[in-house]
PDB file of N, CA and C in Angstrom:
ATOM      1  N   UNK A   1      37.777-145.302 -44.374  1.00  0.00           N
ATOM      2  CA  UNK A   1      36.744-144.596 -45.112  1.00  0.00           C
ATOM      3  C   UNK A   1      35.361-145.030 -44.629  1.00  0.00           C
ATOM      4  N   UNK A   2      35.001-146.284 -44.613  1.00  0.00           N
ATOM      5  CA  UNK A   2      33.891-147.062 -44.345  1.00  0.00           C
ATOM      6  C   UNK A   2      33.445-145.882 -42.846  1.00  0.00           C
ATOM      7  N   UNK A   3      34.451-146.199 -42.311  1.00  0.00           N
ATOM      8  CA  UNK A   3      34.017-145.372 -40.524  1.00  0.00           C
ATOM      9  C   UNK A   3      33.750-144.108 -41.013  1.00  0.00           C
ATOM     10  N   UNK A   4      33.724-143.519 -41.222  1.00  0.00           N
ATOM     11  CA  UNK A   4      33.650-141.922 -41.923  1.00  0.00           C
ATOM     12  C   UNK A   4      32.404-142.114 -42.160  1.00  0.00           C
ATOM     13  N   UNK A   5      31.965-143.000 -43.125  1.00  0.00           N
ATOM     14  CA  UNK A   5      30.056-143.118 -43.439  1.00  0.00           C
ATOM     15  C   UNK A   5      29.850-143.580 -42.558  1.00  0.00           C
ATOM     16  N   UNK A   6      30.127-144.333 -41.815  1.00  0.00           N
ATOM     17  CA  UNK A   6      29.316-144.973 -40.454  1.00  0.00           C
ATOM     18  C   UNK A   6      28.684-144.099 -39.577  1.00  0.00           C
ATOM     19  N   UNK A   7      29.787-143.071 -39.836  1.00  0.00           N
ATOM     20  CA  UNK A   7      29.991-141.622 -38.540  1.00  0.00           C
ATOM     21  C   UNK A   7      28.562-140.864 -39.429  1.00  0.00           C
ATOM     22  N   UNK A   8      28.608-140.635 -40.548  1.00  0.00           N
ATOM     23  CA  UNK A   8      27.915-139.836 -41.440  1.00  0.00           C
ATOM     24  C   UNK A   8      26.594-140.339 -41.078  1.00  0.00           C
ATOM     25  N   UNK A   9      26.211-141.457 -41.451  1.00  0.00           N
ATOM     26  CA  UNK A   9      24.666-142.487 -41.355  1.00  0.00           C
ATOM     27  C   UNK A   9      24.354-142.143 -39.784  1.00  0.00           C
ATOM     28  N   UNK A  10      24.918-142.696 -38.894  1.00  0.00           N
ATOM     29  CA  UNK A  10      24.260-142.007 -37.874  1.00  0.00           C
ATOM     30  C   UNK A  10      23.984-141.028 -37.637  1.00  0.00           C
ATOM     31  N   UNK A  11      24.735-140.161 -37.787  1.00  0.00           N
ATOM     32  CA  UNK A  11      24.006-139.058 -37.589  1.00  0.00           C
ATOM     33  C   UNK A  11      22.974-137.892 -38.488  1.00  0.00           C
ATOM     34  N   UNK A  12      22.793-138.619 -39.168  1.00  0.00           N
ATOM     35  CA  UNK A  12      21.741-138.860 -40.187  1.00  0.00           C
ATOM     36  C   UNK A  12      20.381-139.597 -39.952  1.00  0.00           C
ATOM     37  N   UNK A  13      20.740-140.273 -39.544  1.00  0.00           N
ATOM     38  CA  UNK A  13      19.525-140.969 -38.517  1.00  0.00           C
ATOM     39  C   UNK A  13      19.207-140.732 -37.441  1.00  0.00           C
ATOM     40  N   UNK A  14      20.268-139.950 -36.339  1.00  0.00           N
ATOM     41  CA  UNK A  14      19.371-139.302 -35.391  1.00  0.00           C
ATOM     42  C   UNK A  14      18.994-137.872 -35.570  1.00  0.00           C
ATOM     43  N   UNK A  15      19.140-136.949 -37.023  1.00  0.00           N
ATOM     44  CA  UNK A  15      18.627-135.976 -37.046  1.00  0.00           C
ATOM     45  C   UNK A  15      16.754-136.588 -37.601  1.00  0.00           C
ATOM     46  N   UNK A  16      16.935-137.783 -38.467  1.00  0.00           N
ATOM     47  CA  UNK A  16      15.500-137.965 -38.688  1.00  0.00           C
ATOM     48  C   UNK A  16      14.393-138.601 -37.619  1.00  0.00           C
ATOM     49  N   UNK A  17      14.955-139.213 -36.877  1.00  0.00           N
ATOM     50  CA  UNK A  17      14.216-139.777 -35.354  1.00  0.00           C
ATOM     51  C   UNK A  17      13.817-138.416 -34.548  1.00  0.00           C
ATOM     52  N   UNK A  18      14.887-137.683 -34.735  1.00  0.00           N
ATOM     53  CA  UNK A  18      14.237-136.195 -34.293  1.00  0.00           C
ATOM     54  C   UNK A  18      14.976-136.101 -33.035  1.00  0.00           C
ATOM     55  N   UNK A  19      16.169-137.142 -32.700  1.00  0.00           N
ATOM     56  CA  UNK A  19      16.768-137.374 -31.384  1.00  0.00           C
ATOM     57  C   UNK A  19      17.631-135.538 -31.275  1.00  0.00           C
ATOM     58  N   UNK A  20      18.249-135.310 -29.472  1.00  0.00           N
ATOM     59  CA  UNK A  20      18.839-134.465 -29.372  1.00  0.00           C
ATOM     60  C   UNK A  20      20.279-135.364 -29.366  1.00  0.00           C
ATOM     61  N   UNK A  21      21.420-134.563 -29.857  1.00  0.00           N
ATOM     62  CA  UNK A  21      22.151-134.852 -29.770  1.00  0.00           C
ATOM     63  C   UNK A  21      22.739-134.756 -28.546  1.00  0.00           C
ATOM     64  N   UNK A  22      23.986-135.696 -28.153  1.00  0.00           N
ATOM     65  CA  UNK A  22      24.480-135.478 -26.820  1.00  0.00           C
ATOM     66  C   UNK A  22      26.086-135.037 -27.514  1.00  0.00           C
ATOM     67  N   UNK A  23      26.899-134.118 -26.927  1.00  0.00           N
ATOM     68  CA  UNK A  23      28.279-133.637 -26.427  1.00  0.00           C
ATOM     69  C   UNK A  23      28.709-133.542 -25.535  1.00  0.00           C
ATOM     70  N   UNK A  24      29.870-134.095 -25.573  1.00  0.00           N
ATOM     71  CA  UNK A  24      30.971-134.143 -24.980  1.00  0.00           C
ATOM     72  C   UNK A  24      31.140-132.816 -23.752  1.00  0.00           C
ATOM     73  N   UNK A  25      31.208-133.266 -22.529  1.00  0.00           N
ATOM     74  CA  UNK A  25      31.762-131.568 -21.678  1.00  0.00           C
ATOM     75  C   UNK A  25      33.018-131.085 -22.215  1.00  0.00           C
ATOM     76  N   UNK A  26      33.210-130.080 -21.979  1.00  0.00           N
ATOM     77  CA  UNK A  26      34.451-129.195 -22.262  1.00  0.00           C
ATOM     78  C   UNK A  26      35.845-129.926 -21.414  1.00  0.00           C
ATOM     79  N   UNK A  27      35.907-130.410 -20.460  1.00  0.00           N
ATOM     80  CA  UNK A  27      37.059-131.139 -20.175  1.00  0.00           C
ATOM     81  C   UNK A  27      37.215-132.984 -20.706  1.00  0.00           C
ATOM     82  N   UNK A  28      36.004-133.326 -21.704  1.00  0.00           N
ATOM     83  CA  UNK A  28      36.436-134.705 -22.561  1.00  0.00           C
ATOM     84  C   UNK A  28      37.038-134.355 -23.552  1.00  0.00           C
ATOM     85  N   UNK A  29      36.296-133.059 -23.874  1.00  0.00           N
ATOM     86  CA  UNK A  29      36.996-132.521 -25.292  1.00  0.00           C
ATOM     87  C   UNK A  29      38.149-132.261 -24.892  1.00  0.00           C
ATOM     88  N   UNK A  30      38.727-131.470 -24.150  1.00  0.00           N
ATOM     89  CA  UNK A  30      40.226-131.125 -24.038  1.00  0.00           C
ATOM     90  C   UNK A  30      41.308-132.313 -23.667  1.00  0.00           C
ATOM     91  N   UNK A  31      40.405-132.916 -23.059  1.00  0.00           N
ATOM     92  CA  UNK A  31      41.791-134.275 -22.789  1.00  0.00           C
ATOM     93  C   UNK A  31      41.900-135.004 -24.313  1.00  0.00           C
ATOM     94  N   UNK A  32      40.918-134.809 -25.235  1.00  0.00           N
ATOM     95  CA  UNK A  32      41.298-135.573 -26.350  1.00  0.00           C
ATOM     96  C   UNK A  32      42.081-134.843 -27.558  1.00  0.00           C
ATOM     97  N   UNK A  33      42.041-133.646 -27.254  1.00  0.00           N
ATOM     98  CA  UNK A  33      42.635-132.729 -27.648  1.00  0.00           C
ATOM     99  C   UNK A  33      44.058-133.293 -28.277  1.00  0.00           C
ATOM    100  N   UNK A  34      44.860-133.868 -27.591  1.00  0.00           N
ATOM    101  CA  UNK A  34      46.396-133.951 -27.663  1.00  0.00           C
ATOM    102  C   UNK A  34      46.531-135.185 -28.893  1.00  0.00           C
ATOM    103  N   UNK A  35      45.302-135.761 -29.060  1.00  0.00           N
ATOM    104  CA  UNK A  35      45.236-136.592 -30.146  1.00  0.00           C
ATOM    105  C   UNK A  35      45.450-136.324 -31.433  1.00  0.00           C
ATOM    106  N   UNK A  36      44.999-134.728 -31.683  1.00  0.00           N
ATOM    107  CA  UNK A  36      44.978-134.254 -32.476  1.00  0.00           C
ATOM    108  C   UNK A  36      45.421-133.148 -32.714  1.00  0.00           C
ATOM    109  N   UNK A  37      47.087-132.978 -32.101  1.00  0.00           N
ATOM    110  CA  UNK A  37      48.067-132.273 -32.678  1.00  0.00           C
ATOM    111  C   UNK A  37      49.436-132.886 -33.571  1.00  0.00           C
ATOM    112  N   UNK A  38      49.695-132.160 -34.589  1.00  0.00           N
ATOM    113  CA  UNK A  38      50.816-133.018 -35.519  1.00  0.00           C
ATOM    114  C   UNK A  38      51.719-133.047 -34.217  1.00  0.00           C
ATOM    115  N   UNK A  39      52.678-133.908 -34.084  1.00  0.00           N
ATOM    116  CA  UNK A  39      54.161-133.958 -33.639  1.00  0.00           C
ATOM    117  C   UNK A  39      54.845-133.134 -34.275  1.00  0.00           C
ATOM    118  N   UNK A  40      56.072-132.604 -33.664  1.00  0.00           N
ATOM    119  CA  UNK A  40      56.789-131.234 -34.241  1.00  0.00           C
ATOM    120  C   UNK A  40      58.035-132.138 -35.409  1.00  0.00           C
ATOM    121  N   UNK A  41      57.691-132.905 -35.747  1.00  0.00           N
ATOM    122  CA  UNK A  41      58.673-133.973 -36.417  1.00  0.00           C
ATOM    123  C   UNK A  41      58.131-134.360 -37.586  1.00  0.00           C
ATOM    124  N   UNK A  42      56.924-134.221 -37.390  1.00  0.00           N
ATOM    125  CA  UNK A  42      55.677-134.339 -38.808  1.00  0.00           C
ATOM    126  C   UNK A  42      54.718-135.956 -38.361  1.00  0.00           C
ATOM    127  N   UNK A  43      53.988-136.212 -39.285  1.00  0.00           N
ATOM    128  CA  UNK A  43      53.099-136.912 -39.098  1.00  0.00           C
ATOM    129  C   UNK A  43      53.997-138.451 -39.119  1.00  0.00           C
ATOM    130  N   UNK A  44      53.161-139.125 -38.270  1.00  0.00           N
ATOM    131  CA  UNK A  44      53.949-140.574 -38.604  1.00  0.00           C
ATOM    132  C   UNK A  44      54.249-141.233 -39.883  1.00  0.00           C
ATOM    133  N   UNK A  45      55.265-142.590 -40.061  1.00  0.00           N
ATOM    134  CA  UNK A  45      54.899-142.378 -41.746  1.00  0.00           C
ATOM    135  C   UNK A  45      53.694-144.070 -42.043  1.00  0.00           C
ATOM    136  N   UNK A  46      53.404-144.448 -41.052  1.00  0.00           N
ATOM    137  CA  UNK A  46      51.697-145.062 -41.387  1.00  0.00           C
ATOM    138  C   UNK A  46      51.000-144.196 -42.151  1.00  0.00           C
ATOM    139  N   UNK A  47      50.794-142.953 -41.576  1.00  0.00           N
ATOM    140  CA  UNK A  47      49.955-141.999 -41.865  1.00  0.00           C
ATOM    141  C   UNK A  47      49.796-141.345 -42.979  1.00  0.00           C
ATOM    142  N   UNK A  48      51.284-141.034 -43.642  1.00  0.00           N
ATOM    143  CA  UNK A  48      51.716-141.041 -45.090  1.00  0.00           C
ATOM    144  C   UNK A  48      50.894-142.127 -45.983  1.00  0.00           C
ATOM    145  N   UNK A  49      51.525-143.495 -45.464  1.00  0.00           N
ATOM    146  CA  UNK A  49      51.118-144.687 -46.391  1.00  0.00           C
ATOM    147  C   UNK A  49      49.474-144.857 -46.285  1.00  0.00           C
ATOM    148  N   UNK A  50      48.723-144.323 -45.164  1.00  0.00           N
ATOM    149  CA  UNK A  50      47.273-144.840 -45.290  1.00  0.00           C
ATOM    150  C   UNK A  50      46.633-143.342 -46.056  1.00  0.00           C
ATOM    151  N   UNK A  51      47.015-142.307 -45.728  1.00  0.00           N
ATOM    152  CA  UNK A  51      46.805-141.525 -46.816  1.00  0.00           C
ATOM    153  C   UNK A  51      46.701-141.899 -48.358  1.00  0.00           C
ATOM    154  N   UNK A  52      48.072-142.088 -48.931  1.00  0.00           N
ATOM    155  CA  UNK A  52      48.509-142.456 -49.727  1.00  0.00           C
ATOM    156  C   UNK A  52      47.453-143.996 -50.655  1.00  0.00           C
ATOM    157  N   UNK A  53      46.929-144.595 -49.625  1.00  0.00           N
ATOM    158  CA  UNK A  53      46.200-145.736 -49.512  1.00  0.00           C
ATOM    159  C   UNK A  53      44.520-145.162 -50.201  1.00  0.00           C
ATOM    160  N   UNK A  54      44.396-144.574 -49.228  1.00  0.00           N
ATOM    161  CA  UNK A  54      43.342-143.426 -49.068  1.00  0.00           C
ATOM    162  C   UNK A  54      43.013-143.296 -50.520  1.00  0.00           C
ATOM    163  N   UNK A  55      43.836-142.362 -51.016  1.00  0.00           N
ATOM    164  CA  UNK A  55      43.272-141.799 -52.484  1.00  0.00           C
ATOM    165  C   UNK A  55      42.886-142.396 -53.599  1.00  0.00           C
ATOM    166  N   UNK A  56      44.693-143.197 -53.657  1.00  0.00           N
ATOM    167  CA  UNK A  56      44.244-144.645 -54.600  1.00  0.00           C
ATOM    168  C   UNK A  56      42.645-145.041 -54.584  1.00  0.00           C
ATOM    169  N   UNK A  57      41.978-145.363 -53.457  1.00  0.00           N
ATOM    170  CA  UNK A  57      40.729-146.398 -53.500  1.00  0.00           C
ATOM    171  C   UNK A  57      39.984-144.891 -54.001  1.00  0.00           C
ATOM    172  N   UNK A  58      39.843-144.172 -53.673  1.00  0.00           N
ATOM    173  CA  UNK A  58      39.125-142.993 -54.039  1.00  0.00           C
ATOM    174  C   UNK A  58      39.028-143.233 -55.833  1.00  0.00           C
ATOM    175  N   UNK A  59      40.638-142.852 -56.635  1.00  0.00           N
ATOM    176  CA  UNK A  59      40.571-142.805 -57.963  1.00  0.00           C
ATOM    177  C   UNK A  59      40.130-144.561 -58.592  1.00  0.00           C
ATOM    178  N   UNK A  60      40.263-145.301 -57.626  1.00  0.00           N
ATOM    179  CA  UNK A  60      40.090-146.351 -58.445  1.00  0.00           C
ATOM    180  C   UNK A  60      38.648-146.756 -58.170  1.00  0.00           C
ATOM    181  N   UNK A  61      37.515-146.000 -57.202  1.00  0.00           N
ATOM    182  CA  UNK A  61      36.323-145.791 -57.283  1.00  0.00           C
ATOM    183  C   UNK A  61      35.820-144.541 -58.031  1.00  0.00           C
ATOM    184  N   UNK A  62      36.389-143.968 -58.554  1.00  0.00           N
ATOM    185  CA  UNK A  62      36.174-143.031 -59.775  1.00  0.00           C
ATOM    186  C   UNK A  62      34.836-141.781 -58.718  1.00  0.00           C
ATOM    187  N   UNK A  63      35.528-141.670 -57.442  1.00  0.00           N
ATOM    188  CA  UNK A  63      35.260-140.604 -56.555  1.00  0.00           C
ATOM    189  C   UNK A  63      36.256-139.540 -56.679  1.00  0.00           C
ATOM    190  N   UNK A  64      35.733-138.233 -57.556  1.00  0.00           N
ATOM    191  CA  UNK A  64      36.301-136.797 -57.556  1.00  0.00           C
ATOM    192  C   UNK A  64      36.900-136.523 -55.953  1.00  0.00           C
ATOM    193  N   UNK A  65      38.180-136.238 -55.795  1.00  0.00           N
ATOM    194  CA  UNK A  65      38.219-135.267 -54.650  1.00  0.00           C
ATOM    195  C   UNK A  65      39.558-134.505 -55.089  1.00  0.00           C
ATOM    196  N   UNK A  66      39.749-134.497 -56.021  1.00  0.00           N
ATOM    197  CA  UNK A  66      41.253-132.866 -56.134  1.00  0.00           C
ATOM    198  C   UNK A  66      39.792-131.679 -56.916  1.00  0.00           C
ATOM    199  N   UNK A  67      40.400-130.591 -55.959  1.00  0.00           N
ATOM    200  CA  UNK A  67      40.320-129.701 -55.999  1.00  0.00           C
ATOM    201  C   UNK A  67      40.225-128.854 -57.525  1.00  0.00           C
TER     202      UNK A  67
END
């Protein structure tokens, strides 16, 4: 979670510095691509449990996120 705001704050701070952002070319993006397809088997089950992990700290910081 923490990395998620980390990700958020920066770039939050370089829209107020007034910086341009830099991206990725079209062939970094695609090689990373494969990172981010499910397996045809389903998600690992870490991924379950840090999910699962996930929310808990959410309700037990009394942060809304159901829908």
């Amino acid at each position: 979670m923490k990395f998620g705001l980390d990700r958020l704050n920066l770039y939050v701070d370089v829209m107020a510095a007034g910086a341009k952002r830099k991206m990725p070319d079209a062939a970094a993006l695609a090689s990373i691509g494969r990172f981010s397809v499910m397996p045809e088997d389903g998600p690992a089950p870490y991924v379950v449990t840090t999910w699962d992990a996930v929310l808990r700290m959410l309700e037990r910081e009394g942060i809304e996120w159901k829908v």
